[in-house]
N, C-alpha and C. Protein backbone atom coordinates (compact mmCIF):
# COMPACT_ATOMS: atom_id res chain seq x y z
N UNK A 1 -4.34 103.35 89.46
CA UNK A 1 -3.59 102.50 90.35
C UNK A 1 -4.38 101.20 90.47
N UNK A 2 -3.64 100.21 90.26
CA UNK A 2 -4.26 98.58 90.93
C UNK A 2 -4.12 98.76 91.79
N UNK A 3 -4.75 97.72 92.72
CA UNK A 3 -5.07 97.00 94.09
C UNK A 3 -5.28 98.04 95.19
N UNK A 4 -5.89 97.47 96.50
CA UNK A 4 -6.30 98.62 97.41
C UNK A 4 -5.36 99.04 98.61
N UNK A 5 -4.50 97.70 98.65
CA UNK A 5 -3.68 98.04 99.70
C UNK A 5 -2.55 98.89 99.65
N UNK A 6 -2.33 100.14 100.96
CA UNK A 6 -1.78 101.31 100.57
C UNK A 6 -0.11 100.58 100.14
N UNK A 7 0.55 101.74 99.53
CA UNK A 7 1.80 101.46 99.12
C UNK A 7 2.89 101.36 100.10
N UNK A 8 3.49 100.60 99.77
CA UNK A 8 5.08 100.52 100.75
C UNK A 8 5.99 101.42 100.62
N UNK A 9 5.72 101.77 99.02
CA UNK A 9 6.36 102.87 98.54
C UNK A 9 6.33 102.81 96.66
N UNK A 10 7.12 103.70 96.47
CA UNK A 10 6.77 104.47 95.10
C UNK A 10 8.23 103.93 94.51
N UNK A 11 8.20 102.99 93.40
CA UNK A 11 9.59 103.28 92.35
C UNK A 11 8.94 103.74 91.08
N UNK A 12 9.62 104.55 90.97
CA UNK A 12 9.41 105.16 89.90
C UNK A 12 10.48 104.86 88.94
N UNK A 13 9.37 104.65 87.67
CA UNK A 13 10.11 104.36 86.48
C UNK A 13 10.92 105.65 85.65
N UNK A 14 11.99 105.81 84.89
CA UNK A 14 12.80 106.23 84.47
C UNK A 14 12.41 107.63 83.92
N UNK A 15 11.44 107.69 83.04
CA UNK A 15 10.86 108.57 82.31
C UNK A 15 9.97 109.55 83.54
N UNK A 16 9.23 108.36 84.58
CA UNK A 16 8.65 109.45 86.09
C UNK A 16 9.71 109.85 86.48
N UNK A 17 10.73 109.57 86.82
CA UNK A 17 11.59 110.24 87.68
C UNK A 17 12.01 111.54 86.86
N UNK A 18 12.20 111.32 85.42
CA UNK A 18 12.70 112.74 84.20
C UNK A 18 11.79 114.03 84.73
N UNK A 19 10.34 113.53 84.92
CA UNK A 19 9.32 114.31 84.48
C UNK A 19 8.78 115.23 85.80
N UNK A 20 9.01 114.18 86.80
CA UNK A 20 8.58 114.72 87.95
C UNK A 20 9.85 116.02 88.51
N UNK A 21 10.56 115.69 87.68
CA UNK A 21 11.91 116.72 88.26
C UNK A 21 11.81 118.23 87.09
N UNK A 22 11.31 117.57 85.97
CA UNK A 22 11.70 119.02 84.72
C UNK A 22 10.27 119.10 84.08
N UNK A 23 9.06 118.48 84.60
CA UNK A 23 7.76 119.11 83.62
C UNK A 23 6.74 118.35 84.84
N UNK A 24 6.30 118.29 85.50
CA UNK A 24 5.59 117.46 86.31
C UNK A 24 4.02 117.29 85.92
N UNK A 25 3.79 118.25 85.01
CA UNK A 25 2.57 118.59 84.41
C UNK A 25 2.35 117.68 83.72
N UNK A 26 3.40 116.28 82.73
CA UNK A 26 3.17 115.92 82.17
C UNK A 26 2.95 114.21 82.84
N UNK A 27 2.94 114.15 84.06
CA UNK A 27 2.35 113.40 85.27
C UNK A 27 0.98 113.41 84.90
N UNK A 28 0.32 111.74 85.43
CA UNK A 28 -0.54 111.90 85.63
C UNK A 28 -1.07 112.74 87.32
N UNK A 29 -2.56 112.90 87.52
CA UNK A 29 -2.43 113.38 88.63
C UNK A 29 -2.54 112.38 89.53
N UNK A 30 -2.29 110.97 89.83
CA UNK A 30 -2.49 109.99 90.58
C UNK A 30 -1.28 110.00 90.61
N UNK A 31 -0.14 110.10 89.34
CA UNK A 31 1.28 109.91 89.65
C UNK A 31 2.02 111.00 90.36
N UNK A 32 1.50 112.44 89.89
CA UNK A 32 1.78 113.23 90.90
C UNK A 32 1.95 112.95 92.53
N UNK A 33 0.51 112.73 92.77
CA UNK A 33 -0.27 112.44 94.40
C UNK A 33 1.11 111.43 94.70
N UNK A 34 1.00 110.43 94.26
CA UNK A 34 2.06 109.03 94.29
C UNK A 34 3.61 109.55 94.91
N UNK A 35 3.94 110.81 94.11
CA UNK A 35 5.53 111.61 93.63
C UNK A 35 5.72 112.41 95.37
N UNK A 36 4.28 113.00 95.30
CA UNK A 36 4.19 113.86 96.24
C UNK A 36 4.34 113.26 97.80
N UNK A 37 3.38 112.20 97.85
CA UNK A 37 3.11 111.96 98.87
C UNK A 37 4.19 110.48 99.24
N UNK A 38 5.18 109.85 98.53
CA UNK A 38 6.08 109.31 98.77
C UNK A 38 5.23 108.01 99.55
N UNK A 39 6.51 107.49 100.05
CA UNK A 39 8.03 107.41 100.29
C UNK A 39 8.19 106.91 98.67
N UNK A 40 9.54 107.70 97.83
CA UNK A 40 10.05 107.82 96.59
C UNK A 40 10.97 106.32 96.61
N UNK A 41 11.46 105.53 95.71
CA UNK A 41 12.62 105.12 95.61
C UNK A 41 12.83 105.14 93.83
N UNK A 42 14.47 105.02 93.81
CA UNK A 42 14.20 105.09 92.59
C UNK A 42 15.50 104.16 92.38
N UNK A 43 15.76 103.62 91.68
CA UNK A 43 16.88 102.69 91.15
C UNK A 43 17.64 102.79 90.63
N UNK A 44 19.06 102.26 90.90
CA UNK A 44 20.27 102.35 89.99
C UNK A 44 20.13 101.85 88.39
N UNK A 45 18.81 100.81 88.29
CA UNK A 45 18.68 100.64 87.21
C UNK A 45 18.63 101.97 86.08
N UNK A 46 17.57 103.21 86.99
CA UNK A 46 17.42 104.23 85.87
C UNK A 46 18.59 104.90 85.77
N UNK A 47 19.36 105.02 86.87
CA UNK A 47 20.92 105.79 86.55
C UNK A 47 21.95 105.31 85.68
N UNK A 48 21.40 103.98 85.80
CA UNK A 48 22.50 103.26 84.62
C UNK A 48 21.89 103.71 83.19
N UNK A 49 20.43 103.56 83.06
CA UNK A 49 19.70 104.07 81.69
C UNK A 49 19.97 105.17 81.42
N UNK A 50 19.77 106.80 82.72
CA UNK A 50 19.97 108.14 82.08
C UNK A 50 21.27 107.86 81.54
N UNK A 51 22.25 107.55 82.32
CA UNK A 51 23.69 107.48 82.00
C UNK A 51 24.16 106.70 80.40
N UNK A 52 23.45 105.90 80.15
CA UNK A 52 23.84 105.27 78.83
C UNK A 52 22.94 106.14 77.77
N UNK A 53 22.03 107.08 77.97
CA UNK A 53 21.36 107.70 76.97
C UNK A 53 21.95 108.91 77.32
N UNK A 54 23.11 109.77 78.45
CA UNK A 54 23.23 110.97 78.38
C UNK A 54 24.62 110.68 77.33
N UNK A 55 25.39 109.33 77.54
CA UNK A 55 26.53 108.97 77.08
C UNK A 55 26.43 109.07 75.31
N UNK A 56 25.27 108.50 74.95
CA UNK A 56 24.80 108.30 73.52
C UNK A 56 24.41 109.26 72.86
N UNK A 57 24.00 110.68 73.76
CA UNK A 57 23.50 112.07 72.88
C UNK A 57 21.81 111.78 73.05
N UNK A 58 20.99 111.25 73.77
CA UNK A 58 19.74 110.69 73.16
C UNK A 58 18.97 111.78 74.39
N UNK A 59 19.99 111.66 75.62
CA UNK A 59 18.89 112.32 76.71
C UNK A 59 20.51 113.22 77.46
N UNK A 60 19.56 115.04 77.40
CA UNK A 60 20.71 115.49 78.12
C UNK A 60 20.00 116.32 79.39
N UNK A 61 21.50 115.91 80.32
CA UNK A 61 20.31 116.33 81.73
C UNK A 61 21.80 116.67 82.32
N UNK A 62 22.73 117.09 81.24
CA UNK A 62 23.80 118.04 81.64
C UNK A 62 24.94 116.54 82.70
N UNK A 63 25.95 117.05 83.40
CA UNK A 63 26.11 115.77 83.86
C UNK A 63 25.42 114.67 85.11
N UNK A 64 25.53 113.40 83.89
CA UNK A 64 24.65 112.59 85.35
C UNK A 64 24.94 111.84 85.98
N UNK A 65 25.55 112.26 86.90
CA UNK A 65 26.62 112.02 87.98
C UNK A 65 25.85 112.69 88.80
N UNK A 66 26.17 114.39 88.74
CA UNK A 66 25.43 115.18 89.55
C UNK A 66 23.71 115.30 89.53
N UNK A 67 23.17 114.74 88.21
CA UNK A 67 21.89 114.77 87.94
C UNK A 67 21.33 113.71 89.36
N UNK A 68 22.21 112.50 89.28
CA UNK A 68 21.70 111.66 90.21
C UNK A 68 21.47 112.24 91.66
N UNK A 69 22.14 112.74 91.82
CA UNK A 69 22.60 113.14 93.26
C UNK A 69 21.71 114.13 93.50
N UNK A 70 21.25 115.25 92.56
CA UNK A 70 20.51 115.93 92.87
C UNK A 70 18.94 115.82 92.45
N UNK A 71 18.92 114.27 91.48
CA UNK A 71 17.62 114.18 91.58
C UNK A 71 17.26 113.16 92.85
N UNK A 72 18.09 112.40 93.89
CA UNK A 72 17.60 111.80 94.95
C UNK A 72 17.00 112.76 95.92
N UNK A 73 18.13 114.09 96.07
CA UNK A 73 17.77 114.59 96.95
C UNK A 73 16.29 115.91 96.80
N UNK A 74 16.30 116.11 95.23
CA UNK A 74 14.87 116.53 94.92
C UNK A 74 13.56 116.11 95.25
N UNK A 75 13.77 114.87 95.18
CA UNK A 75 12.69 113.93 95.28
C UNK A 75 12.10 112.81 96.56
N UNK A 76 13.43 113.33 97.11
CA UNK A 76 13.19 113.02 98.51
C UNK A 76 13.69 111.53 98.65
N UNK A 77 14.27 110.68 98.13
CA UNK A 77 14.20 109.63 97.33
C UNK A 77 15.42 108.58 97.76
N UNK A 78 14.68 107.30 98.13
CA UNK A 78 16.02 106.73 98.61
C UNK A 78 16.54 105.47 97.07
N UNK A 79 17.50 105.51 96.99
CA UNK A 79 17.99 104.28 96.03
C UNK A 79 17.80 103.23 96.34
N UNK A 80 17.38 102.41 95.37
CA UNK A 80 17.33 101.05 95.41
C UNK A 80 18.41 100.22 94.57
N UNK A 81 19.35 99.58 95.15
CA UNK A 81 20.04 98.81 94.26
C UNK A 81 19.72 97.64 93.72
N UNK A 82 20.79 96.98 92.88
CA UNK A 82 20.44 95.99 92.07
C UNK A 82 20.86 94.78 92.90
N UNK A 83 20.00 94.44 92.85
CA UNK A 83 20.25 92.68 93.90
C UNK A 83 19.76 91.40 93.06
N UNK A 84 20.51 90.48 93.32
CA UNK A 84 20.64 89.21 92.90
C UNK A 84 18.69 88.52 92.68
N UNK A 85 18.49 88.87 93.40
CA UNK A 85 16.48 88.56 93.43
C UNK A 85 15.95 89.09 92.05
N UNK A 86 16.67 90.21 92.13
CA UNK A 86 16.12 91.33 91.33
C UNK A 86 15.93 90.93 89.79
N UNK A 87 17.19 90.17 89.41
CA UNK A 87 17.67 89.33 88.37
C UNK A 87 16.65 87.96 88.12
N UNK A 88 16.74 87.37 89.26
CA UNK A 88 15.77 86.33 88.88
C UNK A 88 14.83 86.35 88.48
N UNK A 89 13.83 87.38 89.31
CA UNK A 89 12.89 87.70 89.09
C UNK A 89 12.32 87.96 87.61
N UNK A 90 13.47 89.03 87.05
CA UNK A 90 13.29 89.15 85.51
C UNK A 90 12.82 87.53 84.20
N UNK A 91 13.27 86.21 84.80
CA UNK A 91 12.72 85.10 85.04
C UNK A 91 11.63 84.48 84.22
N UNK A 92 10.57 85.61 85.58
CA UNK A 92 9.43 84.81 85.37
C UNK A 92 8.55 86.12 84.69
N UNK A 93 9.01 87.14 84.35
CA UNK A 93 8.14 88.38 83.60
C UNK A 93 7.70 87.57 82.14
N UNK A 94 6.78 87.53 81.99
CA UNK A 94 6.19 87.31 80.44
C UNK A 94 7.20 88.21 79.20
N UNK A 95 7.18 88.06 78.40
CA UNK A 95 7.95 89.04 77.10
C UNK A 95 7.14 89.97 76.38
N UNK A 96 6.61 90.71 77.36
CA UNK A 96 5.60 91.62 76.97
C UNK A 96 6.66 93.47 76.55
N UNK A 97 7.64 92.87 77.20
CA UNK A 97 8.12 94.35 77.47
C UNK A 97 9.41 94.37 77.11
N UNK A 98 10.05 95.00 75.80
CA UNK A 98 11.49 94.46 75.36
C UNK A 98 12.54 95.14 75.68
N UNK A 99 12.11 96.32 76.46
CA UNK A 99 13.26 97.14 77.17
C UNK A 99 14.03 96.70 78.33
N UNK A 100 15.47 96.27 78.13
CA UNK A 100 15.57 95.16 79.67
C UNK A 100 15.63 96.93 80.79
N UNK A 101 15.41 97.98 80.72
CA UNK A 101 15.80 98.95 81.58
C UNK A 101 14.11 98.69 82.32
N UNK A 102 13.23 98.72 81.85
CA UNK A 102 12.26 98.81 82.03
C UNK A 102 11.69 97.52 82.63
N UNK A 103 12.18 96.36 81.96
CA UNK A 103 11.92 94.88 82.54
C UNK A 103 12.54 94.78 84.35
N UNK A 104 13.74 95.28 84.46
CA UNK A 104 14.36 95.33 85.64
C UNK A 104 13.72 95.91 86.62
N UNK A 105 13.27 97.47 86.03
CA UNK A 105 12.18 97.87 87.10
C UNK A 105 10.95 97.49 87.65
N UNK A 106 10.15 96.56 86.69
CA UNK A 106 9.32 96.12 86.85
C UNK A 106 9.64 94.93 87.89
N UNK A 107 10.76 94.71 87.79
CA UNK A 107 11.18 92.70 88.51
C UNK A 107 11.24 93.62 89.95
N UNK A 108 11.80 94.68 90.23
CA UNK A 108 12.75 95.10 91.47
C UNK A 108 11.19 95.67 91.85
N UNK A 109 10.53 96.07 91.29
CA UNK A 109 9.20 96.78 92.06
C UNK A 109 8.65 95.40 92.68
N UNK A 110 8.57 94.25 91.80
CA UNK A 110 7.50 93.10 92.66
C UNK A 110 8.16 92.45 93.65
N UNK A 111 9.59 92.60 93.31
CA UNK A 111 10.59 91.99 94.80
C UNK A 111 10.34 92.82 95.94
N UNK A 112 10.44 94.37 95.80
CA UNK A 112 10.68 95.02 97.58
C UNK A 112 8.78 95.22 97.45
N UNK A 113 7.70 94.78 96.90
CA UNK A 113 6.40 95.15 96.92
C UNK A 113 6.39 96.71 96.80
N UNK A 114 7.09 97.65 96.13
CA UNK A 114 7.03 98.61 95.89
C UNK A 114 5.73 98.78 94.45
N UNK A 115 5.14 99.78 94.45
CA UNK A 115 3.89 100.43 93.34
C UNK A 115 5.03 100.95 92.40
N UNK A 116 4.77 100.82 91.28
CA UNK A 116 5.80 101.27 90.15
C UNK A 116 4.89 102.47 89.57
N UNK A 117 5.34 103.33 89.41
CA UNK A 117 4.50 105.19 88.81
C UNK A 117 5.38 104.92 87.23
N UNK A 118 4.69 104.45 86.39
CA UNK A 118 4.82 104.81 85.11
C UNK A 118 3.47 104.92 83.81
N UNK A 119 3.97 105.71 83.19
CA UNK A 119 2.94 106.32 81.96
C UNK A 119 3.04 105.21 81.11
N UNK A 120 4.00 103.83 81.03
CA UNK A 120 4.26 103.69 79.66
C UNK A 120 3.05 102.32 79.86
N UNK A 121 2.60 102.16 78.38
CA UNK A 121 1.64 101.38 78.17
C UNK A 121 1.96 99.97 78.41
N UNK A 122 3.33 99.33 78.03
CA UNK A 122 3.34 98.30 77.88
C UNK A 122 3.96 98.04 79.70
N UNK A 123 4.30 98.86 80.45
CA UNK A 123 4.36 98.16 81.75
C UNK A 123 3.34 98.03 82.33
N UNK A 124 2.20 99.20 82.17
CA UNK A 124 1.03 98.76 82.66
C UNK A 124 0.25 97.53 83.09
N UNK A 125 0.61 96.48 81.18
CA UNK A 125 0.01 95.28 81.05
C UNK A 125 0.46 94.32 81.86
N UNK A 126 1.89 94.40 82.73
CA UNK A 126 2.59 93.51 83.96
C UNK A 126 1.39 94.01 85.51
N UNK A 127 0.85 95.25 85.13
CA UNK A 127 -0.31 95.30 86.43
C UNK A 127 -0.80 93.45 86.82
N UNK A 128 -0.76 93.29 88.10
CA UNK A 128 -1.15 92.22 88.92
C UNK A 128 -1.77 92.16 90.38
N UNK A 129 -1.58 91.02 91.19
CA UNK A 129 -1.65 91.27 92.51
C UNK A 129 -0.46 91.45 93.11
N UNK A 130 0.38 91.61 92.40
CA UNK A 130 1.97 91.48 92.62
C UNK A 130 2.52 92.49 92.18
N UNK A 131 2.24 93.34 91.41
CA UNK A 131 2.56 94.34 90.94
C UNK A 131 1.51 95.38 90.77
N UNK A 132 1.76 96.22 91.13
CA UNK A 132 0.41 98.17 91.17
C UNK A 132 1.48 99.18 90.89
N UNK A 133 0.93 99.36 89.37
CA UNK A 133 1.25 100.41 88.81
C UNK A 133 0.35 101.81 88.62
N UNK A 134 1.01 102.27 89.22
CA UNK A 134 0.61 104.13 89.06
C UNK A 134 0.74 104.83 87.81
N UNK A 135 -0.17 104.75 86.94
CA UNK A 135 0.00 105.36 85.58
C UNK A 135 -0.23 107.25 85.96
């Protein structure tokens, strides 16, 4: 985790939210602690992603409709929607990261000052004073 000041809360990126629900083992244990000890949010951004990869054959998590619904309430987890900030924000991100599913989360974590919990390498490198990512 960057920076020292405690979290506002936890968004978790797409692949944390998969993992923490069907293998949690494959968490780190800081992302665990992070999962565990909340407050969770997680974004319509990733519901739009499971949903376009359950649509495509790429990711099956049976229907995700109900996946959503029952992974908020698994996880304790409030939604975050997509807001107009959220967009801008995407802006001023460097082009480090070519996934716009992943770019979005990163913009919407530095807008509400939420800690972003992801494994993946290249969001890491958006770590700042503005952004604390939970690998």
């Amino acid at each position: 985790m960057t920076g020292e000041a405690p979290a506002l809360g936890y968004l978790l990126d797409t692949h944390a939210m998969i993992w923490a629900l069907e293998r949690p083992e494959a968490l780190s244990s800081a992302a665990r602690k992070a999962v565990s000890s909340g407050p969770n949010v997680v974004s319509v951004v990733s519901y739009w992603e499971v949903m376009v990869k359950s649509m495509k054959g790429t990711l099956d998590v049976g229907d995700p409709r109900i996946w959503w619904q029952e992974a908020l309430e698994q996880l304790a987890a409030t939604p975050l929607i997509l807001r107009p900030q959220h967009v801008a924000a995407m802006y001023a991100l460097p082009p480090i990261h070519k996934d716009p599913f992943d770019r979005m989360l990163i913009a919407q974590a530095t807008v509400e000052g939420l800690a972003l919990v992801s494994a993946d390498a290249e969001i890491r490198r958006y770590a700042s004073k503005s952004l604390r990512v939970v690998r």
